[in-house]
Protein backbone atom coordinates (compact mmCIF):
# COMPACT_ATOMS: atom_id res chain seq x y z
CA UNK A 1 69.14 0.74 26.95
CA UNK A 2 66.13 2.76 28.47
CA UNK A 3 63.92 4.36 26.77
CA UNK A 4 64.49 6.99 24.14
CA UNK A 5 62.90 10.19 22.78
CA UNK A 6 61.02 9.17 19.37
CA UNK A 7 60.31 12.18 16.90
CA UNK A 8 59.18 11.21 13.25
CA UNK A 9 57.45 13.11 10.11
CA UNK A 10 55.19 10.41 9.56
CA UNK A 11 54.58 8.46 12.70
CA UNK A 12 53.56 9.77 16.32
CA UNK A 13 54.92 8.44 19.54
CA UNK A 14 53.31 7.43 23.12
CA UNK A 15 53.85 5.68 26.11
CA UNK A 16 50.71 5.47 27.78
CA UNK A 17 52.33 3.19 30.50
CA UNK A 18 55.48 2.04 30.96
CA UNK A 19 57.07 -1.03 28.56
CA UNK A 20 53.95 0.25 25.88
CA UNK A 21 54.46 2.15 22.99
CA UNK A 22 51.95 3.31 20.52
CA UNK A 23 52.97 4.51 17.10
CA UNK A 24 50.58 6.19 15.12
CA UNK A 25 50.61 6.67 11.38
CA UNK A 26 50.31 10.35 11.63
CA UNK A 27 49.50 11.47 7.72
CA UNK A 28 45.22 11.55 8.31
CA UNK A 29 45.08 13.87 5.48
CA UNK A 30 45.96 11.23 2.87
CA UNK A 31 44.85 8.52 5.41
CA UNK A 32 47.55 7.46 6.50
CA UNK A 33 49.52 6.20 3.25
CA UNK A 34 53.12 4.93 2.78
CA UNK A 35 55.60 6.86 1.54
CA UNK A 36 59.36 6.41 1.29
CA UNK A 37 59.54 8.88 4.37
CA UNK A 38 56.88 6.35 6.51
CA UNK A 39 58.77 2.98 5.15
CA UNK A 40 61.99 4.40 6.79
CA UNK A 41 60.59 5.90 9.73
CA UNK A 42 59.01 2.12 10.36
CA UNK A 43 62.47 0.58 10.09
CA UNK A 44 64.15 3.39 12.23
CA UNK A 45 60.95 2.87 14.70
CA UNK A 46 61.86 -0.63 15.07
CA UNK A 47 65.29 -0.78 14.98
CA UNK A 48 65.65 1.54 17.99
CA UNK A 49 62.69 0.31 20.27
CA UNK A 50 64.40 -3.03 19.49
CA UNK A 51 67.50 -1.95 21.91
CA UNK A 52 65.01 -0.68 24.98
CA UNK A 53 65.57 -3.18 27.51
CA UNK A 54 62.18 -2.33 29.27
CA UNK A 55 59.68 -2.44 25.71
CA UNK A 56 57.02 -5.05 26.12
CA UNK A 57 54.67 -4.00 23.41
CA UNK A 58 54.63 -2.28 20.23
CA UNK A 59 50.92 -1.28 19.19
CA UNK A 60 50.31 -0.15 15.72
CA UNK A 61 47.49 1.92 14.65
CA UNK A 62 46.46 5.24 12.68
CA UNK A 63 45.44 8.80 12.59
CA UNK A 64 42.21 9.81 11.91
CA UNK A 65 39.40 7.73 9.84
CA UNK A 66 42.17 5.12 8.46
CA UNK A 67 44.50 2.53 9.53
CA UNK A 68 46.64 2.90 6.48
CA UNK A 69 45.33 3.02 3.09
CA UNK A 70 48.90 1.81 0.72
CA UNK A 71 51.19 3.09 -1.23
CA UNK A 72 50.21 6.76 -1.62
CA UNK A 73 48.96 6.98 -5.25
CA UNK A 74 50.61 10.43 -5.47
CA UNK A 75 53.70 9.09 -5.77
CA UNK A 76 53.04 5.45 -7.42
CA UNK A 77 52.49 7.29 -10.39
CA UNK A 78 56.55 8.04 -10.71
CA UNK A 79 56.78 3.94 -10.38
CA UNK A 80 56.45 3.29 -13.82
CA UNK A 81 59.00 5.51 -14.91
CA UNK A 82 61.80 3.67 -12.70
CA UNK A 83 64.16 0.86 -14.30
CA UNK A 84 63.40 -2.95 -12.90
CA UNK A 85 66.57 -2.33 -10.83
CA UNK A 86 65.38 1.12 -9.58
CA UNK A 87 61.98 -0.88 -8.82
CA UNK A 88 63.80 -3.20 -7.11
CA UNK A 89 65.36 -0.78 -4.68
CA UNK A 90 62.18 0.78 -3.78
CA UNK A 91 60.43 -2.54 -3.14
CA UNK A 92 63.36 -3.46 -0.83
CA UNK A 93 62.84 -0.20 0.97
CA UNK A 94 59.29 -0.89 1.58
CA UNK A 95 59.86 -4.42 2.80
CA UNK A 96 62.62 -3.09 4.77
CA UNK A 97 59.97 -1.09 6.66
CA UNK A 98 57.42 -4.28 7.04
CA UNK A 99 59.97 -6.90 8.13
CA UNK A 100 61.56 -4.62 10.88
CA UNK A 101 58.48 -4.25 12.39
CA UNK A 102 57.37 -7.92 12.26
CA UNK A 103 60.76 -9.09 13.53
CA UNK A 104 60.70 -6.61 16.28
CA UNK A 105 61.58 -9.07 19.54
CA UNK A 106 58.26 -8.09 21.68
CA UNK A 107 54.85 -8.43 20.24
CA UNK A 108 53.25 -5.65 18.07
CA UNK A 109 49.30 -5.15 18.12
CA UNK A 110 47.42 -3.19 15.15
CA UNK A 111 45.25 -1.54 16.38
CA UNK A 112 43.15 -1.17 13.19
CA UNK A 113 41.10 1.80 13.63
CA UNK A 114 39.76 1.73 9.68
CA UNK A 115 40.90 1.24 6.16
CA UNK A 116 43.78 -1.27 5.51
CA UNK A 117 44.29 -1.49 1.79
CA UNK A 118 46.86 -2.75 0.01
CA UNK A 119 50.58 -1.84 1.62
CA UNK A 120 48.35 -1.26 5.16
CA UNK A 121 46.58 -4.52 4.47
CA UNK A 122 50.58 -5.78 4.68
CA UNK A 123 51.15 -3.94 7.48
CA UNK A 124 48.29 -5.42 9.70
CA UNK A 125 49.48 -8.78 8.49
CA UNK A 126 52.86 -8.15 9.71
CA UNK A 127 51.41 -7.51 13.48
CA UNK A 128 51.81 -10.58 15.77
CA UNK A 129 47.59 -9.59 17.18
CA UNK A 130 45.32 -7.43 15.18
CA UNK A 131 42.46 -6.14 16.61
CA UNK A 132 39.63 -4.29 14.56
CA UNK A 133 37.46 -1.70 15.25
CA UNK A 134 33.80 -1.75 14.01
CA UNK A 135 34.78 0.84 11.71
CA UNK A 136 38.10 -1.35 10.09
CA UNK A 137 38.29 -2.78 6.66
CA UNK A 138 40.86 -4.48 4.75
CA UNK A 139 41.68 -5.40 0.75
CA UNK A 140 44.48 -6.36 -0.73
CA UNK A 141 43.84 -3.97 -3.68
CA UNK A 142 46.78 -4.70 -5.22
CA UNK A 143 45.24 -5.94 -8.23
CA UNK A 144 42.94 -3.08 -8.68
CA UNK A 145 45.86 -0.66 -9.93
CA UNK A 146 47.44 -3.06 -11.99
CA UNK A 147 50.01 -5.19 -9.41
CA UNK A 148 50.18 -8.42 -7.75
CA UNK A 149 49.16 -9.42 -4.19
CA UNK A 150 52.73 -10.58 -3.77
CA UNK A 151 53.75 -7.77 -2.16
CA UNK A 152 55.27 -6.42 1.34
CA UNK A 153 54.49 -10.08 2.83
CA UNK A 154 50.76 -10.50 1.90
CA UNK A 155 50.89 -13.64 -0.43
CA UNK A 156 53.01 -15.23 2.58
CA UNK A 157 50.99 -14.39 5.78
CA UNK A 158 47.09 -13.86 4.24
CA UNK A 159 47.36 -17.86 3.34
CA UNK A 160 48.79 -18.79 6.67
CA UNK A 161 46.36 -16.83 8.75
CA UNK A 162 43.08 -17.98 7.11
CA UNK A 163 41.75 -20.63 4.32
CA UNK A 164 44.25 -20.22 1.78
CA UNK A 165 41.44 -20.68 -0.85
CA UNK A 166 39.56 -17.74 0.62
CA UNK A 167 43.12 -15.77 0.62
CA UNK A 168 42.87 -16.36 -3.06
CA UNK A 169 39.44 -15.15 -2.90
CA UNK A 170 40.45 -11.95 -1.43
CA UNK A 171 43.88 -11.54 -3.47
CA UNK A 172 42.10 -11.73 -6.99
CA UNK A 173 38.82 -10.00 -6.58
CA UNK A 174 40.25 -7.03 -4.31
CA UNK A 175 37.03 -7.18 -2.81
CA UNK A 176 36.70 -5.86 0.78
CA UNK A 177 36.33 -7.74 4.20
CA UNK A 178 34.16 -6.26 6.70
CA UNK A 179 35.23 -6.63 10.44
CA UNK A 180 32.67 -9.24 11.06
CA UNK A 181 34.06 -11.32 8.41
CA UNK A 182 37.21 -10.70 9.35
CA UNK A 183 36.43 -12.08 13.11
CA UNK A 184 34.83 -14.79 11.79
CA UNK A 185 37.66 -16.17 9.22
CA UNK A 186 40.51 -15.54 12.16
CA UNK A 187 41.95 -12.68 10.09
CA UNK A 188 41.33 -10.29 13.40
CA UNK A 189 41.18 -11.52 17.12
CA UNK A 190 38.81 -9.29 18.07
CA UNK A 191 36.37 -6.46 16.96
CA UNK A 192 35.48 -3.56 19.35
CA UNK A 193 33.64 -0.53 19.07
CA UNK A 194 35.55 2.31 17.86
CA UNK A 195 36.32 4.04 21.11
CA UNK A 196 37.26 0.51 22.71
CA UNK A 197 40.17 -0.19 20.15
CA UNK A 198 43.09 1.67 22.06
CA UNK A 199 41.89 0.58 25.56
CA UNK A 200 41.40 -3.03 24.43
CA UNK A 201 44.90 -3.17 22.86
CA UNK A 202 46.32 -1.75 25.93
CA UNK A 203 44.47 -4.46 28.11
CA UNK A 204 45.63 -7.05 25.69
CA UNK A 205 49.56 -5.13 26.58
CA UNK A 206 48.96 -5.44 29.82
CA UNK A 207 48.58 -9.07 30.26
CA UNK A 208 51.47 -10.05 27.96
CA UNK A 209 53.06 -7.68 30.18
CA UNK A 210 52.30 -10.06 33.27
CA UNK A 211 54.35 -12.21 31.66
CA UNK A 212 57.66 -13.57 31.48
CA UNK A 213 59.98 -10.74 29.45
CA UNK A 214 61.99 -13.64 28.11
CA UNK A 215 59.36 -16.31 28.24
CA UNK A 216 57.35 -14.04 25.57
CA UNK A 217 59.87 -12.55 23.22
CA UNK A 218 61.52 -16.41 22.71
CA UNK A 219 57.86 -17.54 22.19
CA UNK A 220 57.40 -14.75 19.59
CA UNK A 221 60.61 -15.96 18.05
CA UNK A 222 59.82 -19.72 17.96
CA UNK A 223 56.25 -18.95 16.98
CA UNK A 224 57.35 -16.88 13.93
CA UNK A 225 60.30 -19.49 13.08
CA UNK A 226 58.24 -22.65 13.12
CA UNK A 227 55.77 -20.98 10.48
CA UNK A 228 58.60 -21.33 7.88
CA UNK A 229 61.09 -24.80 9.03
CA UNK A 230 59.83 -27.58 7.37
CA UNK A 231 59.74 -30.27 9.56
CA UNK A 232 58.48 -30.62 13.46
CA UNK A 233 61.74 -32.48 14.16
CA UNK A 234 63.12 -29.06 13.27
CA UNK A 235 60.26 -26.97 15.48
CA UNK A 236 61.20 -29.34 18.52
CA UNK A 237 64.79 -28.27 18.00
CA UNK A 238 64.32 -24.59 18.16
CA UNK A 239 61.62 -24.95 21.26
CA UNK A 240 64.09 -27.13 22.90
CA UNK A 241 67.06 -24.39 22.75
CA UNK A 242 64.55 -21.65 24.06
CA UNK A 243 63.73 -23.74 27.08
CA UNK A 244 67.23 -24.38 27.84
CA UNK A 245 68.70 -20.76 27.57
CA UNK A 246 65.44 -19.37 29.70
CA UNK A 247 66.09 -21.87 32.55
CA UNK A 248 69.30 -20.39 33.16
CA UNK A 249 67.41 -16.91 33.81
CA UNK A 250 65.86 -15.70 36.84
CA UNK A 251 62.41 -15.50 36.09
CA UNK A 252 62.09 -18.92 36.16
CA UNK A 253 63.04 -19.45 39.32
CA UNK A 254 61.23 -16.48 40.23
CA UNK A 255 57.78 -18.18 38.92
CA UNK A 256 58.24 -21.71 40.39
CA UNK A 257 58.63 -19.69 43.77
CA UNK A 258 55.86 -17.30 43.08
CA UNK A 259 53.07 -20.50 42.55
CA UNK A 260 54.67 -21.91 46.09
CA UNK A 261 53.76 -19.25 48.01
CA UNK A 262 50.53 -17.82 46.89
CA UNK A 263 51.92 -14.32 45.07
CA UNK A 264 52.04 -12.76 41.64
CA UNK A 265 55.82 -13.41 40.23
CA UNK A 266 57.88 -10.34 39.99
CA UNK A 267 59.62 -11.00 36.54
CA UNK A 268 62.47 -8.98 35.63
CA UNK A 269 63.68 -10.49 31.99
CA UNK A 270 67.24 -11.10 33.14
């Protein structure tokens, strides 16, 4: 499938080159908080990039002075008044939204332009590369309105990520990490100045788009896999069936013949 024309209420669309998208939170007014209309919009995002045979990248970033600053208070005040099953549902709508994006089969970037609290803390965590500008922050406020860290993903990917005592740090105290603290505990790859943050996560695009098609989306899946089987005779089983089915593809071939003759490979994921 080629690409297709993206229009959402709560998230804006580009392709600044081809096999890149961008998809920015688009509510700056209320910087850029979740609502049920953004956790859908997410899943529909990924779901339907997910059958474009030429995406590469996914980067993930946000309108205005904020990356995404969680749930939208305006409407977590109606939380209380739903039943545990009615909770339930909307918890499973907003992880809907996170886990379609982290499972989507080509790498997704935040770009993390400012604030990411709470649910947009989740959301950054859910990225495969996060980079930060200078003006970024993150919390996991969750406990500072009366909820758990355990939420959208954070208690699962904050630990692996960094020191899982200083994830408990930051779960319990709600405190906020600066963007030099966050480069220096591995919780961000990078940090750039504010108007480097798109043009360094398109540079970072650009060289997983010099890549193998196939060679990086089975990575991603083996690399997101072997984070939760519990043994490495288990990790060696999955790597092993990803180098099997990609040596049966062209760009293989294409790449040993490439590094005989001098030339950049022409990969074209079949």
């Amino acid at each position: 499938m080629t690409s297709t024309t993206l229009e959402f209420e709560t998230i804006a669309i580009d392709r600044p080159v081809d096999g890149v998208v961008v998809a920015t939170l688009n509510r700056p007014e209320r910087m850029n908080a979740q609502n049920n209309t953004m956790f859908r919009e997410l899943e529909t995002l990924a779901r339907t990039l997910k059958l474009e045979d030429d995406l590469r990248v996914l980067i993930l970033t946000g309108a205005g002075r904020a990356f995404c600053a969680g749930f939208d208070l305006e409407d977590a005040e109606t939380l209380t008044a739903l039943s545990p099953l009615g909770m339930l549902d909307q918890q499973e709508l907003a992880a809907r939204g996170l886990l379609a994006i982290r499972t989507l089969r080509v790498p997704v970037i935040a770009a993390v332009n400012g604030a990411a609290a709470g649910g947009g803390f989740s959301l950054s965590l859910a990225a495969d590369i996060r980079i930060a500008s200078t003006a970024a922050k993150f919390n996991a406020a969750f406990v500072k309105i009366g909820l758990t860290a355990g939420d959208l993903g954070c208690s699962w990917l904050l630990p692996r990520l960094i020191n899982p005592a200083l994830a408990n740090e930051i779960c319990y105290t709600g405190r906020i990490v600066g963007p030099e603290e966050a480069d220096r505990i591995g919780l961000v790859n990078k940090v750039v100045e504010p108007d480097q943050l798109l043009p360094e996560a398109l540079a970072m695009a650009e060289l997983i788009k010099a890549n193998s098609p196939g060679g990086v989306q089975l990575s991603k899946r083996a690399l997101q896999a072997n984070m939760e089987v519990s043994s490495y005779a288990a990790a060696l089983e999955l790597e092993n069936r990803g180098q099997a089915l990609l040596t049966r593809g062209k760009d293989m071939p294409e790449a040993l013949a490439a590094f005989k003759e001098k030339r950049a490979p022409k990969f074209t994921g079949e």
